[in-house]
Protein backbone atom coordinates (compact mmCIF):
# COMPACT_ATOMS: atom_id res chain seq x y z
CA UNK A 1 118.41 82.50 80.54
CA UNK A 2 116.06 83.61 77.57
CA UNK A 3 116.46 80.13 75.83
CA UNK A 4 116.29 78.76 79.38
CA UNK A 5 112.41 80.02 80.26
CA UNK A 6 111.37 79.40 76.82
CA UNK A 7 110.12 75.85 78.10
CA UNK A 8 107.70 77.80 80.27
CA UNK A 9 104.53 79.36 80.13
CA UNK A 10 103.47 82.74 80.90
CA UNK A 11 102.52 81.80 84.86
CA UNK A 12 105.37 80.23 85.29
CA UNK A 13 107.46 83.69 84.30
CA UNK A 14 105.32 85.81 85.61
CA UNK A 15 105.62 84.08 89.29
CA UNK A 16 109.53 83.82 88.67
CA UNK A 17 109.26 87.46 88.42
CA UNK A 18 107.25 88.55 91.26
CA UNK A 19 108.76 85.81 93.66
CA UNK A 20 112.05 87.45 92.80
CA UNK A 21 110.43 90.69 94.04
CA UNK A 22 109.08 89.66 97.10
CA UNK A 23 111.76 87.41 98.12
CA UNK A 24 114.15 90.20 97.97
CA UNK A 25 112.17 92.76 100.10
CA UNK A 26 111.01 90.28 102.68
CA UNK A 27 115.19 89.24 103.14
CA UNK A 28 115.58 93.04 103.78
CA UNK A 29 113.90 92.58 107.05
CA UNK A 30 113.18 88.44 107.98
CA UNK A 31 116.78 87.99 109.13
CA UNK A 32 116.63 91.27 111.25
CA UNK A 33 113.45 91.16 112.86
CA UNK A 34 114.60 89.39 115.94
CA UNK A 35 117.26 92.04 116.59
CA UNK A 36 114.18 94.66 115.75
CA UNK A 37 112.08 92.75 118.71
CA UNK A 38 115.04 91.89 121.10
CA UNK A 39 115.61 95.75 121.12
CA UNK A 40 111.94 96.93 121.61
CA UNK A 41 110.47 93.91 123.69
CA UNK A 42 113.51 92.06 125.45
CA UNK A 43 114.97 88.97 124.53
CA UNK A 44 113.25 86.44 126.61
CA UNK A 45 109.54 87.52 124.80
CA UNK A 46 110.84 87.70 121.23
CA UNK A 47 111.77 84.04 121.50
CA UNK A 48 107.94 83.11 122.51
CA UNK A 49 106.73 85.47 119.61
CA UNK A 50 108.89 83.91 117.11
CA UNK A 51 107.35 80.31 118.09
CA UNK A 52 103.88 81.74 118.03
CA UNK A 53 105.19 83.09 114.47
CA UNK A 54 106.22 79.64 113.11
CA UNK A 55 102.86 78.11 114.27
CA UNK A 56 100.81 81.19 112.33
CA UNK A 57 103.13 79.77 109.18
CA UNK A 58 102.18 76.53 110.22
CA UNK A 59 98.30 76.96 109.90
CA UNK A 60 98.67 79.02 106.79
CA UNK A 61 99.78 76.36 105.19
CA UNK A 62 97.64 73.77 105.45
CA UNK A 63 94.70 76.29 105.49
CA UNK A 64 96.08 77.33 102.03
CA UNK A 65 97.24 74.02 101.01
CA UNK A 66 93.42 72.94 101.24
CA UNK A 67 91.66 75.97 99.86
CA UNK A 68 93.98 75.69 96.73
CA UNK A 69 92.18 72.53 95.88
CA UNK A 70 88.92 73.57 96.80
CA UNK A 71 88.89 77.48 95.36
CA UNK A 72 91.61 77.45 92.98
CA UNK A 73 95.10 78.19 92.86
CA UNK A 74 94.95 81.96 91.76
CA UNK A 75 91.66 82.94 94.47
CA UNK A 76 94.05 82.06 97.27
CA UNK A 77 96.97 83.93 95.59
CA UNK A 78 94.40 87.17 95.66
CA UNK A 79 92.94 86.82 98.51
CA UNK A 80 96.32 86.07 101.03
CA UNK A 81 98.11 88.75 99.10
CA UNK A 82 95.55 91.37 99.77
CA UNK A 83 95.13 90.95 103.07
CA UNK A 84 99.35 90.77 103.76
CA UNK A 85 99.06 94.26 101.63
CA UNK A 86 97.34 95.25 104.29
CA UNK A 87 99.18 93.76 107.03
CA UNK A 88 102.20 94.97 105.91
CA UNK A 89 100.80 98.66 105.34
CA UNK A 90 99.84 98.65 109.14
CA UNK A 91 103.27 97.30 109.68
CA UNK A 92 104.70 100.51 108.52
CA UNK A 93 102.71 102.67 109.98
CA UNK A 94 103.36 101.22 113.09
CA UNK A 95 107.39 102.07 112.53
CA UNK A 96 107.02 105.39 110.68
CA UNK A 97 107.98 108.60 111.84
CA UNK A 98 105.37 109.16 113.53
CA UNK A 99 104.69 105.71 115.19
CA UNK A 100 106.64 103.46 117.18
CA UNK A 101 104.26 100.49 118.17
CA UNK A 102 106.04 97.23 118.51
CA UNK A 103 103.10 94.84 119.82
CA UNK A 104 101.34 96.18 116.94
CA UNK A 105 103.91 95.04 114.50
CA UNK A 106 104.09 91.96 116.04
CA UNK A 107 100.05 91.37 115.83
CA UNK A 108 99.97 92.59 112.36
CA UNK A 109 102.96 90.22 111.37
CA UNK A 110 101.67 87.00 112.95
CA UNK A 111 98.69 87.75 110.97
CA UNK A 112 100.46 88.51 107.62
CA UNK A 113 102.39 85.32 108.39
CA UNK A 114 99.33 82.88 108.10
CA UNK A 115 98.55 84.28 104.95
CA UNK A 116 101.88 84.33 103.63
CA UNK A 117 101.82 80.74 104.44
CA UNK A 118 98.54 80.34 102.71
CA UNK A 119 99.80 81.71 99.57
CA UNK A 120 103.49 79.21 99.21
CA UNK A 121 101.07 76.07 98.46
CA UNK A 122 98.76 77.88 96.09
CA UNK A 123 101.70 79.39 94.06
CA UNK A 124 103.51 76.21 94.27
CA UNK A 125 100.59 73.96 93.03
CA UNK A 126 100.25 76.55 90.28
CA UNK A 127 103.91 76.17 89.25
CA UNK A 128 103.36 72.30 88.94
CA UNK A 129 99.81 72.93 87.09
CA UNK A 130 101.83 75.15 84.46
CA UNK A 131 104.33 73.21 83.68
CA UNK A 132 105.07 69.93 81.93
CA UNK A 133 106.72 67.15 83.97
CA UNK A 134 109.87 66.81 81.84
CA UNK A 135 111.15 70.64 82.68
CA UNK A 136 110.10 70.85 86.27
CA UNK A 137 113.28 70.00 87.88
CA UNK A 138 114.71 72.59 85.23
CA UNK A 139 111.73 74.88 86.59
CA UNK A 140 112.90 74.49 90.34
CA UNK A 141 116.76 75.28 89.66
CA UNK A 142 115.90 78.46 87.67
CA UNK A 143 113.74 79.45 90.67
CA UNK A 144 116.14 78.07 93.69
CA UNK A 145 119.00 80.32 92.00
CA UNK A 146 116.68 83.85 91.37
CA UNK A 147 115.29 83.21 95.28
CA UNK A 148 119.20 82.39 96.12
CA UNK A 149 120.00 86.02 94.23
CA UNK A 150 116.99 87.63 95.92
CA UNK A 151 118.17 86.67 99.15
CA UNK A 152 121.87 87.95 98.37
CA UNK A 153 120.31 91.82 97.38
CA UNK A 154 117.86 91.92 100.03
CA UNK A 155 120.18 90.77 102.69
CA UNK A 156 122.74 93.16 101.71
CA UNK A 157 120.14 95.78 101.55
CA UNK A 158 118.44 95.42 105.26
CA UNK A 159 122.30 94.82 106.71
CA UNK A 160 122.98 98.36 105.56
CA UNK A 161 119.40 100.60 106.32
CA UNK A 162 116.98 98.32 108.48
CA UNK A 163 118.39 99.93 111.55
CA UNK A 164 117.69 103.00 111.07
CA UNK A 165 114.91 103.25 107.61
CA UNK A 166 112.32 100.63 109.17
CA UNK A 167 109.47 102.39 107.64
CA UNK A 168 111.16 102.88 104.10
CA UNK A 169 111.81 98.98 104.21
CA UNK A 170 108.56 98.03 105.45
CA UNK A 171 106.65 100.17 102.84
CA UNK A 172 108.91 98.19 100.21
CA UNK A 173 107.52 95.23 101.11
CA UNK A 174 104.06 96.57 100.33
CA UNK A 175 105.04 97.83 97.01
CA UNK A 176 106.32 94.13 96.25
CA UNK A 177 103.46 93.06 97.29
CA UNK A 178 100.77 95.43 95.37
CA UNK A 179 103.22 93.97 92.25
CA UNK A 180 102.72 90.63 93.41
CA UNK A 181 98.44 91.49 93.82
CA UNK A 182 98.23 93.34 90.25
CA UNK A 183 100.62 90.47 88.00
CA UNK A 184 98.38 87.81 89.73
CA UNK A 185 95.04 90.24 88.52
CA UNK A 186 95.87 90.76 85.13
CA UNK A 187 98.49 88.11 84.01
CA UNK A 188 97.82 84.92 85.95
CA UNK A 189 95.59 82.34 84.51
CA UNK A 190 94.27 79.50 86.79
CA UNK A 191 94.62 76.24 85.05
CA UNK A 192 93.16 74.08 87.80
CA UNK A 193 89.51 73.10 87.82
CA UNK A 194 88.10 73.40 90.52
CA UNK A 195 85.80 70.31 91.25
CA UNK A 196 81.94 70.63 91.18
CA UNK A 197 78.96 68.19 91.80
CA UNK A 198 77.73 68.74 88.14
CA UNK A 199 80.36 67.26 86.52
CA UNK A 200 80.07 64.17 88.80
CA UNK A 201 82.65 64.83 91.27
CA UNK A 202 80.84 64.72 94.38
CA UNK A 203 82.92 62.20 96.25
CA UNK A 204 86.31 65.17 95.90
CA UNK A 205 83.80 67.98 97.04
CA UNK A 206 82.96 65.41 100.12
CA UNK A 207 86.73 64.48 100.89
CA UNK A 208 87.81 68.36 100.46
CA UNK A 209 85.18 70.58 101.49
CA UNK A 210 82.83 68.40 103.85
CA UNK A 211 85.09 66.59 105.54
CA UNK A 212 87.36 68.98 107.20
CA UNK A 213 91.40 68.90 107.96
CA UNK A 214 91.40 65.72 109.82
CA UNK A 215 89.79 63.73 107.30
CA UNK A 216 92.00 64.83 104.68
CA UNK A 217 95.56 64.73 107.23
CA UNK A 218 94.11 60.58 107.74
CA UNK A 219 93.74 60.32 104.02
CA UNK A 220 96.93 61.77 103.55
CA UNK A 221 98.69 59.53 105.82
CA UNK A 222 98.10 56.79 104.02
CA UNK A 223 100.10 57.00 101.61
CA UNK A 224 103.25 55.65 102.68
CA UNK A 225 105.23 57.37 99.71
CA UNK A 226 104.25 61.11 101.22
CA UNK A 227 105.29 59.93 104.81
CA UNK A 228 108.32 58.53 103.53
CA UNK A 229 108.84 61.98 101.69
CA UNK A 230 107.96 64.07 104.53
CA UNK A 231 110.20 61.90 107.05
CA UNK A 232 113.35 62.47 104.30
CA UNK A 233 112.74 66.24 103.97
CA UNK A 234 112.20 66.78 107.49
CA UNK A 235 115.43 64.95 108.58
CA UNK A 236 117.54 67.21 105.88
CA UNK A 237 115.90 70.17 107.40
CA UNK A 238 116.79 69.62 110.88
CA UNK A 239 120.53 69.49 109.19
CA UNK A 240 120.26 72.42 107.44
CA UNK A 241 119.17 74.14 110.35
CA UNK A 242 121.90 73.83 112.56
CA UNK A 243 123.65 76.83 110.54
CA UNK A 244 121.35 79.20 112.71
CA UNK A 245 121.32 77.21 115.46
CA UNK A 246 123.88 74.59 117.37
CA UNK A 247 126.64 75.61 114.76
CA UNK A 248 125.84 79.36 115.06
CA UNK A 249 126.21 78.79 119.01
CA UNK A 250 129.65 76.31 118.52
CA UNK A 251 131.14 79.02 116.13
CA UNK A 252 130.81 81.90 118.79
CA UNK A 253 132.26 79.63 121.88
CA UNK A 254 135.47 77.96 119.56
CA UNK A 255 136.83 80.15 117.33
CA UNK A 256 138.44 82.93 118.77
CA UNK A 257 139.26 86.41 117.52
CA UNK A 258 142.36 85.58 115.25
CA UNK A 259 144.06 86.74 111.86
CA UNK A 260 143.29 85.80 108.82
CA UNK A 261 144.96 87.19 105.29
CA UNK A 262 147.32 89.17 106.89
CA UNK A 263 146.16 91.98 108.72
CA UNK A 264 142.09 90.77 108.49
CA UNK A 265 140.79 89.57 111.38
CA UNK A 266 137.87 87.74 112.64
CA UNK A 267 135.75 85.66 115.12
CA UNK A 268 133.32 82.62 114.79
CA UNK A 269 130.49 85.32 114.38
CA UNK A 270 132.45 86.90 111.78
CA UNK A 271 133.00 83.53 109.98
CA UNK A 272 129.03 82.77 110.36
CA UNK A 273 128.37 85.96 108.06
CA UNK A 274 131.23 84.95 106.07
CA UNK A 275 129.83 81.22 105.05
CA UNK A 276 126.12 82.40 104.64
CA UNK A 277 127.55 84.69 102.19
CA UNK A 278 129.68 82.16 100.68
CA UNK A 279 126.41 79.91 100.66
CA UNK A 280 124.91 82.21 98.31
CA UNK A 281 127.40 83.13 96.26
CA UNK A 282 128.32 79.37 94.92
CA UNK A 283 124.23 78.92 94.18
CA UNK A 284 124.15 81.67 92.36
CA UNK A 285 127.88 80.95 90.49
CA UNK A 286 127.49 77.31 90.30
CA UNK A 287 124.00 76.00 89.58
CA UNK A 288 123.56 76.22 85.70
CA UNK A 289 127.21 74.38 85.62
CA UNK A 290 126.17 71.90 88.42
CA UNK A 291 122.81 71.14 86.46
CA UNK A 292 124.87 71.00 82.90
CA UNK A 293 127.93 68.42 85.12
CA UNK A 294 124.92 65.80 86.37
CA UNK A 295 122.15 66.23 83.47
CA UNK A 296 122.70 62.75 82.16
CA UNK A 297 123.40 60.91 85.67
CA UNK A 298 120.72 58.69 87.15
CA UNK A 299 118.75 61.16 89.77
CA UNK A 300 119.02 58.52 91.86
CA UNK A 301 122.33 58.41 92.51
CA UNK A 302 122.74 62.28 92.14
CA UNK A 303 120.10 62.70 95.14
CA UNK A 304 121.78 60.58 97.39
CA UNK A 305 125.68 62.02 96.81
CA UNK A 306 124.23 64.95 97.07
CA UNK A 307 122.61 64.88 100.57
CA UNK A 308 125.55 62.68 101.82
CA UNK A 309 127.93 65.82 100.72
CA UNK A 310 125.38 68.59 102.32
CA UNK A 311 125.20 66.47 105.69
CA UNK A 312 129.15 65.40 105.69
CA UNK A 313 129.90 69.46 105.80
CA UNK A 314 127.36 70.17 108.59
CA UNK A 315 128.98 67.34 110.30
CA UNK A 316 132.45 68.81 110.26
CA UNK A 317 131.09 72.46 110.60
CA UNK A 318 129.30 71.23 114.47
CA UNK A 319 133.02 69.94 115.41
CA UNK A 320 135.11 71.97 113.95
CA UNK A 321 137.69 74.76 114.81
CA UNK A 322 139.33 75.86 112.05
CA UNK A 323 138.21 78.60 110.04
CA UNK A 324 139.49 77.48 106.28
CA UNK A 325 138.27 74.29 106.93
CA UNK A 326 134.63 75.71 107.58
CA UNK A 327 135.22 77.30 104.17
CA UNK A 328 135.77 74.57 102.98
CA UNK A 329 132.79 72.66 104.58
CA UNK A 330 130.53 75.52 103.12
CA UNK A 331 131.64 74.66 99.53
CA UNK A 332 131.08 70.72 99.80
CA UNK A 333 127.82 71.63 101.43
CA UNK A 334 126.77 73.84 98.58
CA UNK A 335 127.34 71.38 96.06
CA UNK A 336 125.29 69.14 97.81
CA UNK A 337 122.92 71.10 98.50
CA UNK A 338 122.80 72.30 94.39
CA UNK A 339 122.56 68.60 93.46
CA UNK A 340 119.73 67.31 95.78
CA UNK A 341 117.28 70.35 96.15
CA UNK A 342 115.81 70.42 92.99
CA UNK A 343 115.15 66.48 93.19
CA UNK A 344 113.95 66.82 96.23
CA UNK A 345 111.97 69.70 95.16
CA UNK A 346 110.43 67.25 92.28
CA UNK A 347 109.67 64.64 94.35
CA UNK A 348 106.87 66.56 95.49
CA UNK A 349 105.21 67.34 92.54
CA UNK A 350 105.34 63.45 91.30
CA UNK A 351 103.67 62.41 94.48
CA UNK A 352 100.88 65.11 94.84
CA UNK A 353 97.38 63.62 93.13
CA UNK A 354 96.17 66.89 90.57
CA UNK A 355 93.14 67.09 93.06
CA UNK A 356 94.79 67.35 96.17
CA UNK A 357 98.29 68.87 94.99
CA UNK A 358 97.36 72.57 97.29
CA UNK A 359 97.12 70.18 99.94
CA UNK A 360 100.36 67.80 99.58
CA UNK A 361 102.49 71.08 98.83
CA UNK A 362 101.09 72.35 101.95
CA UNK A 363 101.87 69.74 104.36
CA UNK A 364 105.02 68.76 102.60
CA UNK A 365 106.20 72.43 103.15
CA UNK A 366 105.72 72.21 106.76
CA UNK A 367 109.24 69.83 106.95
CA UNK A 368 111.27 73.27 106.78
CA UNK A 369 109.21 74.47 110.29
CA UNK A 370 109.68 71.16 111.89
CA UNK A 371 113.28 71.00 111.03
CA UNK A 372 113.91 74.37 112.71
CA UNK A 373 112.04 73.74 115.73
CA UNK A 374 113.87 70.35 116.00
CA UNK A 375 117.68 71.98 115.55
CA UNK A 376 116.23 74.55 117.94
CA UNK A 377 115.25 72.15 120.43
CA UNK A 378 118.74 70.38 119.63
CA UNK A 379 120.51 73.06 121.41
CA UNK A 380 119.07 72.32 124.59
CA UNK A 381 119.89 68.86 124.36
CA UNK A 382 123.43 69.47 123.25
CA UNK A 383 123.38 71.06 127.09
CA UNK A 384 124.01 67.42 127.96
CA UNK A 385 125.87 65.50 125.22
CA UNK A 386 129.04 65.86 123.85
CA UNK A 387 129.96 68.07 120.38
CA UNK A 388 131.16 64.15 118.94
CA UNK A 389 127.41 62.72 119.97
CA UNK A 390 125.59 66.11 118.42
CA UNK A 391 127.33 65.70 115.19
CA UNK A 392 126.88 61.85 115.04
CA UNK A 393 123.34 62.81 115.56
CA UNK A 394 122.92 65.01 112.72
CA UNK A 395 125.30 62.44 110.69
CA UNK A 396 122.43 59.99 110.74
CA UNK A 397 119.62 61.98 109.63
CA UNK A 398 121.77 62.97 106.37
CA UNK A 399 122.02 59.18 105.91
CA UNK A 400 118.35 58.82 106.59
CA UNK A 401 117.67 61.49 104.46
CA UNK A 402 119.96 60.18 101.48
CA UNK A 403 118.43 56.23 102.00
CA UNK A 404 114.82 57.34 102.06
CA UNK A 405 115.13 59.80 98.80
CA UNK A 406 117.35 57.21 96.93
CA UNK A 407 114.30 54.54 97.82
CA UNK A 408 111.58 57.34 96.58
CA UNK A 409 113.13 58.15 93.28
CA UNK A 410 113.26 54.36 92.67
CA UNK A 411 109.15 54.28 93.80
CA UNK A 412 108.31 56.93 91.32
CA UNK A 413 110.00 55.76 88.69
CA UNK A 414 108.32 52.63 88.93
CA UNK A 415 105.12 54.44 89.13
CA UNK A 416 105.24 56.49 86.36
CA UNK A 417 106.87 53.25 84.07
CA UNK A 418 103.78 51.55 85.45
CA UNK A 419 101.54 54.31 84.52
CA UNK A 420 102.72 54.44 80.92
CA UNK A 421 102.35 50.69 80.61
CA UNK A 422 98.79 51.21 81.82
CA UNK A 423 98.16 53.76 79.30
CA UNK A 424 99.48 52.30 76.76
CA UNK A 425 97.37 48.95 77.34
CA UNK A 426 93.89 51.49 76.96
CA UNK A 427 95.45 53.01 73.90
């Protein structure tokens, strides 16, 4: 791993680092807070606080997204992870021993969501402003497999204590993130500059600062690469999210309690624990053999296997009934899923323009909350079509997926080969 982060610089480590941190004391209570809510406020009104939840993400963003480019990278890193300090401190006061105050926890969270979500485009943009263009996608499966292993330890962690040691895990959260405020004081170094009207730039401080979010969404919008992008990684989204959603729901109703090794047995909630673990384990097991396997294949190619394989198992996982089989599905999933992220994940940072790469992250991050409101949406539309239609359904956005990242990776390539020709020509 040593030789591995050797192509980095000190941000990039540092972030590694602290993202491990956080990422493994948020997963010790994200996965259970809507059993925490369900059990204080009722079912029916988590569900609306969880959507009001995913918009506060929303708007952090893009609010983030566009104050990266206009403030800097590392000013939106201190100020969002103050204020979620903060958040988060209330949070566990609010569940200590001597509080129990759920509609506070919930105000308090929305809040720390928005600036949670301002901070993800900010430390992303800095990732891409650290490093140099040749180890990114090396850069994005070194931090796809720590987050993978942060989500393993913290999941295990919360399954075993969030039940009963809410304020202990809450208060862990704000140590991460008092970690997370103090490596960003002292170590991080913002290597964005920020632009200003003496040095000529008047016309960015007009499209960023003057001109407000609409101005810069049109802007955005025209350039047909992004949408393509954002139309790919939003249709892969809504198949990932099925796991949590339709397939979660499928699982329950068709597999029955049954046997399974002998004496183990287990139902289609059982198995749903079962192949998220398994998820996790093969990322963390397979990646650094998955990169070494496809490091000299066209990326072209590799993206586009790779989401066909990550769709086909979600396909068979929304029909099936059989649990080896949805072992099975998991593992051809995974590989898929090791083989296009990271592309996908690059894509990204070859379309963002430097000036406005806080605000492409943050709109191009937003595909992930799309996708799960769409799966979620899915299941009341699966109220009326068959399992066979539902999986067809998700079937073609793979393929949509696959065809629109196979055309992007040929785009950029020729846009980059056309850049070099164009620099060499002024040389």
């Amino acid at each position: 791993m040593s030789e591995l982060l050797s192509h980095f610089g000190n941000n990039v480590k540092v972030r590694f680092s602290v993202d491990f941190l956080m990422t493994t004391s948020l997963m010790m209570i994200l996965p259970y807070l809507p059993i925490y809510f369900s059990h204080k406020v009722g079912a029916s009104l988590t569900g609306f606080m969880f959507a009001i939840v995913i918009i506060c993400g929303i708007t952090g963003g893009v609010t983030g997204g566009m104050l990266a480019d206009r403030i800097g990278r590392r000013k939106v890193m201190l100020i969002s992870e103050s204020v979620t300090i903060v958040m988060y401190t209330l949070i566990a006061l609010c569940n200590s021993p001597w509080a129990d105050k759920p509609y506070l926890t919930f105000l308090f969270f929305a809040i720390g969501m928005i600036f949670s979500g301002m901070i993800n485009p900010a430390v992303s943009a800095l990732l891409i402003d650290s490093s140099e263009p040749e180890y990114r996608k090396l850069m994005y499966q070194i931090q796809y497999w720590l987050i993978n292993v942060a989500v393993a330890i913290g999941s295990l962690i919360g399954g075993l204590f969030f039940q009963h040691y809410y304020f202990i895990l809450f208060s862990s959260v704000v140590v991460a993130n008092v970690i997370g405020f103090l490596s960003t004081v002292f170590f991080i170094t913002d290597e964005y500059k920020v632009p200003n009207k003496n040095e000529g730039t008047d016309q960015v401080l007009n499209d960023q600062v003057n001109s407000g979010l609409l101005k810069n969404l049109s802007n955005l919008i025209k350039d047909r690469l992004f949408l393509l992008f954002f139309l790919a990684a939003f249709s892969i989204a809504t198949v990932s999210n099925q796991m949590v959603n339709y397939i979660a729901i499928h699982m329950s109703h068709t597999i029955p309690r049954q046997n399974v090794l002998g004496d183990i047995r287990l139902d289609g909630v059982n198995l749903l624990g079962i192949l998220q673990s398994e998820n996790a384990l093969l990322v963390i097991v397979l990646t650094f053999f998955v990169t070494y396997f496809v490091r000299k294949m066209n990326s072209r190619f590799v993206v586009i296997f790779g989401t066909i394989l990550f769709a086909s198992g979600y396909v068979y996982m929304m029909l099936g009934n059989t649990p080896w089989l949805f072992i099975l599905a998991m593992f051809i999933t995974t590989i898929g899923e090791l083989l296009y992220v990271p592309i996908e994940q690059n894509f990204l940072a070859d379309l963002a323009p430097e000036d406005k790469r806080g605000l492409y992250i943050g709109i191009g991050g937003l595909n992930g909350s799309f996708g799960m409101i769409a799966a979620s949406l899915m299941i009341t539309v699966s109220q009326f079509l068959s399992p066979m239609i539902m999986a067809m359904v998700v079937g073609f956005m793979g393929l949509l997926a696959a065809i629109l990242f196979g055309k992007i990776d040929a785009r950029i390539k020729e846009k980059i080969k056309l850049q070099s020709k164009s620099a060499d020509v002024k040389m």
